[in-house]
C-alpha atoms as a PDB file:
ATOM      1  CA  UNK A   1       3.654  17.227  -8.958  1.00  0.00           C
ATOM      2  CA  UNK A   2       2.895  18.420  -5.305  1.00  0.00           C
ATOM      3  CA  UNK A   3      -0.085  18.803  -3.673  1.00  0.00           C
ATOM      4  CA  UNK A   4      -2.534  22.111  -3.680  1.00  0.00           C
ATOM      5  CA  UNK A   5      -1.414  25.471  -4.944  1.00  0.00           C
ATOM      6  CA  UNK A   6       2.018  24.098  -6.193  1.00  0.00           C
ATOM      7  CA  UNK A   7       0.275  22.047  -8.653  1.00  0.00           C
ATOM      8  CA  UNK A   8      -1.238  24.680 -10.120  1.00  0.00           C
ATOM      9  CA  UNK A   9       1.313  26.564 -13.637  1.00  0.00           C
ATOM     10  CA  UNK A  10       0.788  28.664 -16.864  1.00  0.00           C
ATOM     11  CA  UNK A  11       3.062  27.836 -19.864  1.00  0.00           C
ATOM     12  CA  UNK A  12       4.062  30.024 -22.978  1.00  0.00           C
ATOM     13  CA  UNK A  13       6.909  30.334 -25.633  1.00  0.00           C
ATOM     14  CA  UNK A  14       9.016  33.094 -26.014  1.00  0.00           C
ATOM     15  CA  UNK A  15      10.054  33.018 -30.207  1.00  0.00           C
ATOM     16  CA  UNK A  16      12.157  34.894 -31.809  1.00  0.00           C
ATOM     17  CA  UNK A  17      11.305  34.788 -35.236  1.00  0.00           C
ATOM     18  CA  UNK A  18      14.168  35.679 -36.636  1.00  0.00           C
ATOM     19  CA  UNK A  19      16.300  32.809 -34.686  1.00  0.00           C
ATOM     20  CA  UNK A  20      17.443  29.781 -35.961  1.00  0.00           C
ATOM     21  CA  UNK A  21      14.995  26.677 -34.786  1.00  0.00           C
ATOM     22  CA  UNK A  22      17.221  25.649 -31.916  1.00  0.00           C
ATOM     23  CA  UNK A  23      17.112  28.975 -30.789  1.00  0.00           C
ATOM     24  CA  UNK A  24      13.570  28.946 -29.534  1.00  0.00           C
ATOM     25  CA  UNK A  25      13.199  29.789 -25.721  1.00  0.00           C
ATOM     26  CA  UNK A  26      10.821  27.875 -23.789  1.00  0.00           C
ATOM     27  CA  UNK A  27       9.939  29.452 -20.493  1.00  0.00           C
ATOM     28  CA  UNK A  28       6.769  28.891 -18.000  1.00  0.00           C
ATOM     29  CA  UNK A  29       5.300  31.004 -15.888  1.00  0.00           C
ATOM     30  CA  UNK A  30       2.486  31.388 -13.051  1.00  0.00           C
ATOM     31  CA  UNK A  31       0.329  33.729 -12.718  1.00  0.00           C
ATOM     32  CA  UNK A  32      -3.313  32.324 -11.712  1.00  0.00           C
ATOM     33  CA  UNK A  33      -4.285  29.728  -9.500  1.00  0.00           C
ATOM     34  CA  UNK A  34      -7.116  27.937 -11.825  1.00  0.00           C
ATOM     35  CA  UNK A  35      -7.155  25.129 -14.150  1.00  0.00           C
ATOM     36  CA  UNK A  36      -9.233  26.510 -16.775  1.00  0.00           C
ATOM     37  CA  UNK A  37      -6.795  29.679 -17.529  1.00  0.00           C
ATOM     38  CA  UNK A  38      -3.913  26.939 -17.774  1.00  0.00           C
ATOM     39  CA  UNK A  39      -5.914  25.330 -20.816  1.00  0.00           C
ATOM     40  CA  UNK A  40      -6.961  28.469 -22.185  1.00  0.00           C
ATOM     41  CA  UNK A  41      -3.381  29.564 -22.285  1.00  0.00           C
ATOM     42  CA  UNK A  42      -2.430  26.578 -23.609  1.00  0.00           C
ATOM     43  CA  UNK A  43      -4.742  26.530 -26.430  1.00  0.00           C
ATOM     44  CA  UNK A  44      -3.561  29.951 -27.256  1.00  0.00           C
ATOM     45  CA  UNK A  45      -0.007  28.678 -27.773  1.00  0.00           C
ATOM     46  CA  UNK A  46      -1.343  26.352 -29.572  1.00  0.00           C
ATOM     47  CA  UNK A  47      -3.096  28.759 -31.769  1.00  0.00           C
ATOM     48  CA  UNK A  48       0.080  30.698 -32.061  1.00  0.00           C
ATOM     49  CA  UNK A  49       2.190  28.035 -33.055  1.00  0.00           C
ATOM     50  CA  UNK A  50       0.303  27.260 -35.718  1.00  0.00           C
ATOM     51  CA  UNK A  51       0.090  30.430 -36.736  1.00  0.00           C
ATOM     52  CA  UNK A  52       4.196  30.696 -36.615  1.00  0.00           C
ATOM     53  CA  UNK A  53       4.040  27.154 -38.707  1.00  0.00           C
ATOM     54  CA  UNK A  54       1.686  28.575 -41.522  1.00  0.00           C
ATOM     55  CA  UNK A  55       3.724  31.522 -41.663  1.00  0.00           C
ATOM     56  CA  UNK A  56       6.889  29.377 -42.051  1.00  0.00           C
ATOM     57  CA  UNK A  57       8.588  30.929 -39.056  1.00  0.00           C
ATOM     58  CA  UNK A  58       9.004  28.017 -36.811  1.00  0.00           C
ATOM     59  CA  UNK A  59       9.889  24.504 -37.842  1.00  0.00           C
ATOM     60  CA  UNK A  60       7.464  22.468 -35.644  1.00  0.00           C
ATOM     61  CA  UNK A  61       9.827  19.397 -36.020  1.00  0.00           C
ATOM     62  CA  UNK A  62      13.106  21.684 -34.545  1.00  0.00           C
ATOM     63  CA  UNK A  63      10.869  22.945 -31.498  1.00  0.00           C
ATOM     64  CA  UNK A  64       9.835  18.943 -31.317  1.00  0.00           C
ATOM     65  CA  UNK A  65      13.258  18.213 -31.316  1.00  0.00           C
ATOM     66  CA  UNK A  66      14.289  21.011 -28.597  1.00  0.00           C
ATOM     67  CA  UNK A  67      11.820  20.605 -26.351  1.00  0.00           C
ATOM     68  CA  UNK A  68      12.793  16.474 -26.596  1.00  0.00           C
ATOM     69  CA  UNK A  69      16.396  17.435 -26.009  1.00  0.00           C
ATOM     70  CA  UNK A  70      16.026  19.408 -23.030  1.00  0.00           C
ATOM     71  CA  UNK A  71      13.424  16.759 -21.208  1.00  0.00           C
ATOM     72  CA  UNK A  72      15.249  13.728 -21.718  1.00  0.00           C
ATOM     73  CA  UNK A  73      18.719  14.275 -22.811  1.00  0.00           C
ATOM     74  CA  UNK A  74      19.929  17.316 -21.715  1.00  0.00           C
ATOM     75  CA  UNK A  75      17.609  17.110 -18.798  1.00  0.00           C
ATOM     76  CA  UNK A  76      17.345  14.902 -15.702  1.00  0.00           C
ATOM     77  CA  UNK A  77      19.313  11.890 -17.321  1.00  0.00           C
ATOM     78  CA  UNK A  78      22.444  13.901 -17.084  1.00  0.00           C
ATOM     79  CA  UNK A  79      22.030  15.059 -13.662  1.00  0.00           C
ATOM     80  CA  UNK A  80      21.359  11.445 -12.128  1.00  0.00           C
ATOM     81  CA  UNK A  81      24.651   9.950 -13.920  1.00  0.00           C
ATOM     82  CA  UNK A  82      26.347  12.858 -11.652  1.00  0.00           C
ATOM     83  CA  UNK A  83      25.107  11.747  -8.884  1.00  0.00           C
ATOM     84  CA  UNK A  84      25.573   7.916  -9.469  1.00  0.00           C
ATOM     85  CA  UNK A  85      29.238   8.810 -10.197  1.00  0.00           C
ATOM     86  CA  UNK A  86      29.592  11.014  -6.947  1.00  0.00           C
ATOM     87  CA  UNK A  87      27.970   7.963  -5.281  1.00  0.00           C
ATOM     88  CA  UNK A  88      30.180   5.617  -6.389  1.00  0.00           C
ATOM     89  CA  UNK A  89      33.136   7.384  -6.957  1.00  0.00           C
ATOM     90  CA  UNK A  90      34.793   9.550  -3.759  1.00  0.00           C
ATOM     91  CA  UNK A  91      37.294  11.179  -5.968  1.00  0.00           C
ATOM     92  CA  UNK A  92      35.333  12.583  -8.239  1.00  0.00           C
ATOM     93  CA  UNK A  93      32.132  13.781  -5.939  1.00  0.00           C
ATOM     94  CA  UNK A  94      35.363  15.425  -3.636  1.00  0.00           C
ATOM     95  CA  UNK A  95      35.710  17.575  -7.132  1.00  0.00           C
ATOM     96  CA  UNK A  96      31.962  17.809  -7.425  1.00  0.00           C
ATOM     97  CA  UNK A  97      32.018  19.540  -4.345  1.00  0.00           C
ATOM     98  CA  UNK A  98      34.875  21.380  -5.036  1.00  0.00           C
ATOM     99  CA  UNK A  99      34.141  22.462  -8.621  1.00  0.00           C
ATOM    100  CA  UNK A 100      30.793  21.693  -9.692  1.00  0.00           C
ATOM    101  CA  UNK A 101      30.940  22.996 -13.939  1.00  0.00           C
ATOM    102  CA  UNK A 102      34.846  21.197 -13.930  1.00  0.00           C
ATOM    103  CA  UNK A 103      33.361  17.983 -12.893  1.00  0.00           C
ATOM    104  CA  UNK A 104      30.666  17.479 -14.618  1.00  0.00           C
ATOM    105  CA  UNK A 105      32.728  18.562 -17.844  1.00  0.00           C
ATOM    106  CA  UNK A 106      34.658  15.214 -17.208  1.00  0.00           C
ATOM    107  CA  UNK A 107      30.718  13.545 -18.225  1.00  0.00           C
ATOM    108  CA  UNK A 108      30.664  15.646 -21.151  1.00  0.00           C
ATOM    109  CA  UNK A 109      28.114  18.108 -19.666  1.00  0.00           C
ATOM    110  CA  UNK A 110      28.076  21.358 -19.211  1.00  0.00           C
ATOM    111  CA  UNK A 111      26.685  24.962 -21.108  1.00  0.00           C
ATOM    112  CA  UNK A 112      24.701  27.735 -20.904  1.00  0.00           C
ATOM    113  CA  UNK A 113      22.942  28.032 -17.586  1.00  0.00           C
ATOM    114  CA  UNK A 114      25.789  25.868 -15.873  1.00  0.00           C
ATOM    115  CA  UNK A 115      28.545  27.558 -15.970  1.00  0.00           C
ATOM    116  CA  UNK A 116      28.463  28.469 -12.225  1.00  0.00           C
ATOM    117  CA  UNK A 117      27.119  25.328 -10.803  1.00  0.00           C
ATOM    118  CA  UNK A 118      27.217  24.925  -6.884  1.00  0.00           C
ATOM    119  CA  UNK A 119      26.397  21.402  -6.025  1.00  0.00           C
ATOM    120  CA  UNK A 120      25.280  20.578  -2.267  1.00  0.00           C
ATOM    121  CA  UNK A 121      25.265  17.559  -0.692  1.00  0.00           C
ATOM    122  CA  UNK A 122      22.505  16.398   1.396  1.00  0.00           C
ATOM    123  CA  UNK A 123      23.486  14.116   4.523  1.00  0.00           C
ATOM    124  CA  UNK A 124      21.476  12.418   7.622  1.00  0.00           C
ATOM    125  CA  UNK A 125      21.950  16.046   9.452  1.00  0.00           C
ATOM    126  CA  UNK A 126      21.619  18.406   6.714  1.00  0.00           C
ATOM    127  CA  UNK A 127      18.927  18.638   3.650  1.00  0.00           C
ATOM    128  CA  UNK A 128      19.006  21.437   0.656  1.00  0.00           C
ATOM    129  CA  UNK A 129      16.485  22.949  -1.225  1.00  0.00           C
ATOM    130  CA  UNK A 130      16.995  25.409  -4.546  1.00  0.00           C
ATOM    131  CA  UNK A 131      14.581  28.246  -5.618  1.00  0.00           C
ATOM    132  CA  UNK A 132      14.737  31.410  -7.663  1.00  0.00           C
ATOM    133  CA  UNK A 133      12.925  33.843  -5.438  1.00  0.00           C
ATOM    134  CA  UNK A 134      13.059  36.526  -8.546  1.00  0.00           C
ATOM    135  CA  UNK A 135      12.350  33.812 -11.749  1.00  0.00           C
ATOM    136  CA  UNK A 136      13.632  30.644 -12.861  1.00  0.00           C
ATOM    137  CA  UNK A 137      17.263  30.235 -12.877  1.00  0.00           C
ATOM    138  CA  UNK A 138      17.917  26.653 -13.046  1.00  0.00           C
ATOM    139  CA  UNK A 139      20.931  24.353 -14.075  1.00  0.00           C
ATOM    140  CA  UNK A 140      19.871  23.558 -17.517  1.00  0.00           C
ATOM    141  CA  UNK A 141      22.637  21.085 -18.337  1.00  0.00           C
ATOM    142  CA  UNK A 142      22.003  18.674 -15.622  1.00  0.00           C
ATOM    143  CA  UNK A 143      18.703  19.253 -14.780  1.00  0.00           C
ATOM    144  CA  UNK A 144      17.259  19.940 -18.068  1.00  0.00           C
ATOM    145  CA  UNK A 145      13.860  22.571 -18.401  1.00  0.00           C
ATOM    146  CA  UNK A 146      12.582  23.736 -15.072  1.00  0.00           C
ATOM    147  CA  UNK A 147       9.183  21.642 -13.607  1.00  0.00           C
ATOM    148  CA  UNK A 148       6.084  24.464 -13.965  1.00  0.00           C
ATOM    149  CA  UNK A 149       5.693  24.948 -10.068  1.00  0.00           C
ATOM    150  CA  UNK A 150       8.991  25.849  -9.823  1.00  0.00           C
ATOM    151  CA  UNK A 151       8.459  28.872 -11.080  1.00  0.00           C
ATOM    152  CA  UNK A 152       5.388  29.604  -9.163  1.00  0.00           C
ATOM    153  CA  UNK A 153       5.179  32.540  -7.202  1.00  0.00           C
ATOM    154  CA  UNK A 154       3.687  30.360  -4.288  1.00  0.00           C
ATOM    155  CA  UNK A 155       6.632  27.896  -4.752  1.00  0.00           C
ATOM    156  CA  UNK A 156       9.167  30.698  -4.244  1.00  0.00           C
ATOM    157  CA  UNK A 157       7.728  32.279  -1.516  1.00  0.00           C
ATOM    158  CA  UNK A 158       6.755  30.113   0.580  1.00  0.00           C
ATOM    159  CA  UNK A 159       9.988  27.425   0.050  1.00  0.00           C
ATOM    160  CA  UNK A 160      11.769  30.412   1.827  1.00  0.00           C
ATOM    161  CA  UNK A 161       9.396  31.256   4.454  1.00  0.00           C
ATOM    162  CA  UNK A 162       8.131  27.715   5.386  1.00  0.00           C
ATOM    163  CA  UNK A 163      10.577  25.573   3.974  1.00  0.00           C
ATOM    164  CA  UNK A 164       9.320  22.180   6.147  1.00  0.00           C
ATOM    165  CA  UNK A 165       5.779  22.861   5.402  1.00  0.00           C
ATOM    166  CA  UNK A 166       6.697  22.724   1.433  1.00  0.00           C
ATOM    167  CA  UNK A 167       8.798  19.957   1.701  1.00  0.00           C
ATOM    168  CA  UNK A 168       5.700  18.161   3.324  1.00  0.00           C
ATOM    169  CA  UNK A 169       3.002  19.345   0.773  1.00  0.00           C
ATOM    170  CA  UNK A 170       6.045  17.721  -1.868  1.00  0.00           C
ATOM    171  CA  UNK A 171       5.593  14.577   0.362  1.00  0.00           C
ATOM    172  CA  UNK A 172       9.293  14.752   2.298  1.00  0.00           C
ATOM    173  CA  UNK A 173       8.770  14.638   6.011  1.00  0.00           C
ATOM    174  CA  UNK A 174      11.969  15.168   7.448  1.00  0.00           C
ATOM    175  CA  UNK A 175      13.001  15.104  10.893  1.00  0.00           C
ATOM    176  CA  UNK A 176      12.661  17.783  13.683  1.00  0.00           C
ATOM    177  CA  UNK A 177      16.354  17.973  14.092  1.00  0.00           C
ATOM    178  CA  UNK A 178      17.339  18.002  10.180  1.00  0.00           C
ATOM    179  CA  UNK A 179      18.477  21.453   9.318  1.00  0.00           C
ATOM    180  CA  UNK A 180      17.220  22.339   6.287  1.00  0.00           C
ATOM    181  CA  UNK A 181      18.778  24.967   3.824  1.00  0.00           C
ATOM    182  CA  UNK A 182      17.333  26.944   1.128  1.00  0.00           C
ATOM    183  CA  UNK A 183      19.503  28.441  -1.517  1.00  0.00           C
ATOM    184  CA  UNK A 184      18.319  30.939  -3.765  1.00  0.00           C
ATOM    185  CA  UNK A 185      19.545  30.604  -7.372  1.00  0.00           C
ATOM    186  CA  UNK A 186      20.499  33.954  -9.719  1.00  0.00           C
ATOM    187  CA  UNK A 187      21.595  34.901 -13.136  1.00  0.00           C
ATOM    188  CA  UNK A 188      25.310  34.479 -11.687  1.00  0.00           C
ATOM    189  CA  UNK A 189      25.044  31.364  -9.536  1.00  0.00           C
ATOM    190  CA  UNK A 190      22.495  27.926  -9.833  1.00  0.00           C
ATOM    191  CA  UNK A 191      22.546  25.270  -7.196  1.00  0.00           C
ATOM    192  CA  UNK A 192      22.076  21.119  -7.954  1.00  0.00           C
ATOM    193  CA  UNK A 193      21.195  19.090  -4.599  1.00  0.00           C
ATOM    194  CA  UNK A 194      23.113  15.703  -4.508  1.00  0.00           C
ATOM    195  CA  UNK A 195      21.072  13.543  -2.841  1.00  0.00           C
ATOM    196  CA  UNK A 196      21.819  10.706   0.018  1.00  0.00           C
ATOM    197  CA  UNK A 197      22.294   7.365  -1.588  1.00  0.00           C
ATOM    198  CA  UNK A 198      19.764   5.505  -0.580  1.00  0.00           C
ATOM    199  CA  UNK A 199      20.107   2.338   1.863  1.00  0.00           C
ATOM    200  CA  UNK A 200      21.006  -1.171   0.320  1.00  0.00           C
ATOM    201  CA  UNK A 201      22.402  -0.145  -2.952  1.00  0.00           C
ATOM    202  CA  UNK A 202      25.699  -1.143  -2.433  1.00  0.00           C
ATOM    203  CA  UNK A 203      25.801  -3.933  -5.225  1.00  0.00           C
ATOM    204  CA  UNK A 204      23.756  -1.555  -7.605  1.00  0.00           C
ATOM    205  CA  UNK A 205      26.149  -0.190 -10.885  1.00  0.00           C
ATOM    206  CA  UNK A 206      26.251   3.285 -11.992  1.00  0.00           C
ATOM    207  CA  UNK A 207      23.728   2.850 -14.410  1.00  0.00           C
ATOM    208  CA  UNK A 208      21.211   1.106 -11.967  1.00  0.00           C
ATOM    209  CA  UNK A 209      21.815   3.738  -8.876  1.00  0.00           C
ATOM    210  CA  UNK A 210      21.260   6.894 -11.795  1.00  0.00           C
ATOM    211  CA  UNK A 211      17.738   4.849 -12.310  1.00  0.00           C
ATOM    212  CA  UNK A 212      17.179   5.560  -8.650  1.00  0.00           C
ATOM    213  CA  UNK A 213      18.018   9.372  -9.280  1.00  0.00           C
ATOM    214  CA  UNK A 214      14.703  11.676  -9.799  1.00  0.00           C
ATOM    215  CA  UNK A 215      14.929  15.471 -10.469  1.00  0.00           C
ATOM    216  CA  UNK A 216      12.771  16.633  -7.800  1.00  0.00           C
ATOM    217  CA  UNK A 217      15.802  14.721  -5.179  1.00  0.00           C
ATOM    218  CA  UNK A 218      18.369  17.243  -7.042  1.00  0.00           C
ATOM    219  CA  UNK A 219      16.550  20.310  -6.744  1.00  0.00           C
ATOM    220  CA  UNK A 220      15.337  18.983  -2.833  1.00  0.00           C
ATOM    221  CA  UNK A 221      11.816  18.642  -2.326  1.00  0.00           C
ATOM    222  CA  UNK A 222      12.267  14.722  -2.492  1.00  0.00           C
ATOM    223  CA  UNK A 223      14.292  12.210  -0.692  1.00  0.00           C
ATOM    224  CA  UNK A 224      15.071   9.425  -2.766  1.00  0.00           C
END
């Protein structure tokens, strides 16, 4: 989590209650800049989950299960064995590049809110950066759920405006003459940043370099 105002998120679930458990939405949001209305919102979900539960609307082991899924299965894990295989495979990060949703089908991934993908790759000259100036579009099959400051209004704002800045309260001082990019996600297009492989990590496998492989390097406020 960055530094200051970035740190700062609000978190609710949308249910449907007529949906079937695996159809439960979980979205964040940010809308206040304290701690104390982040745990008062909190405990209201709370309250309203277990209101959902009594009521026998929600299945509290599904939206365990979901929200499991999403974090480490569907989330991250599947984005970093992408990169280790672009890393160590040229063929297949040329088709990456080419065709992000085609490649990544080849790992078995893929789904709602990657059908579009766009992957960009960072290099020594050039480093990317995704936002969602409007929400939170985000490339839910690789990435997995969306971090909370992501969707913060100060996030999206300022990543355009100030992108260096950002990427310095995140910790990633790059150099004066790195260009930096910022592309803005939508409903019909998401972005994943491939990062640089990192120095001396020739001898490392696939499944060693994807250990290397954090989701704040593929959306771009982190070097890895």
């Amino acid at each position: 989590m960055p530094r200051g105002i970035y740190s700062h998120a609000l978190t609710c679930i949308n249910i449907n209650k007529k949906a079937r458990p695996m159809e439960i939405l979980v979205t964040m949001h940010d809308h206040h800049p304290h701690d104390h209305e982040e745990a008062s919102l909190s405990l209201r979900v709370k309250a309203l989950e277990q209101v959902l539960v009594a009521k026998g609307l929600v299945d509290p082991d599904a939206l365990d299960a979901f929200i499991q899924l999403f974090e480490n299965k569907i989330g991250p894990r599947n984005g970093a064995a992408v990169v280790a295989k672009a890393w160590t495979d040229p063929a297949f990060k040329a088709r990456l590049l080419e065709n992000g949703p085609s490649a990544i089908a080849e790992l078995g991934y893929g789904g709602l809110q990657g059908e579009n993908l766009v992957v960009l790759e960072n290099t020594p000259q050039t480093h990317n950066v995704i936002v969602c100036t409007l929400c939170s579009c985000y490339p839910w099959p690789v990435l997995g759920l969306p971090p909370r400051w992501y969707k913060s209004a100060p996030y999206r704002s300022s990543v355009v405006k100030e992108p260096r800045k950002v990427l310095a309260e995140f910790g990633t001082d790059l150099a004066a003459d790195v260009k930096i990019r910022v592309w803005d996600s939508s409903a019909e297009i998401r972005y994943m940043v491939l990062p640089e492989r990192p120095a001396n990590t020739d001898g490392l496998s696939e499944t060693d370099l994807a250990a290397l492989v954090t989701r704040d390097g593929m959306i771009g406020v982190a070097k890895l």
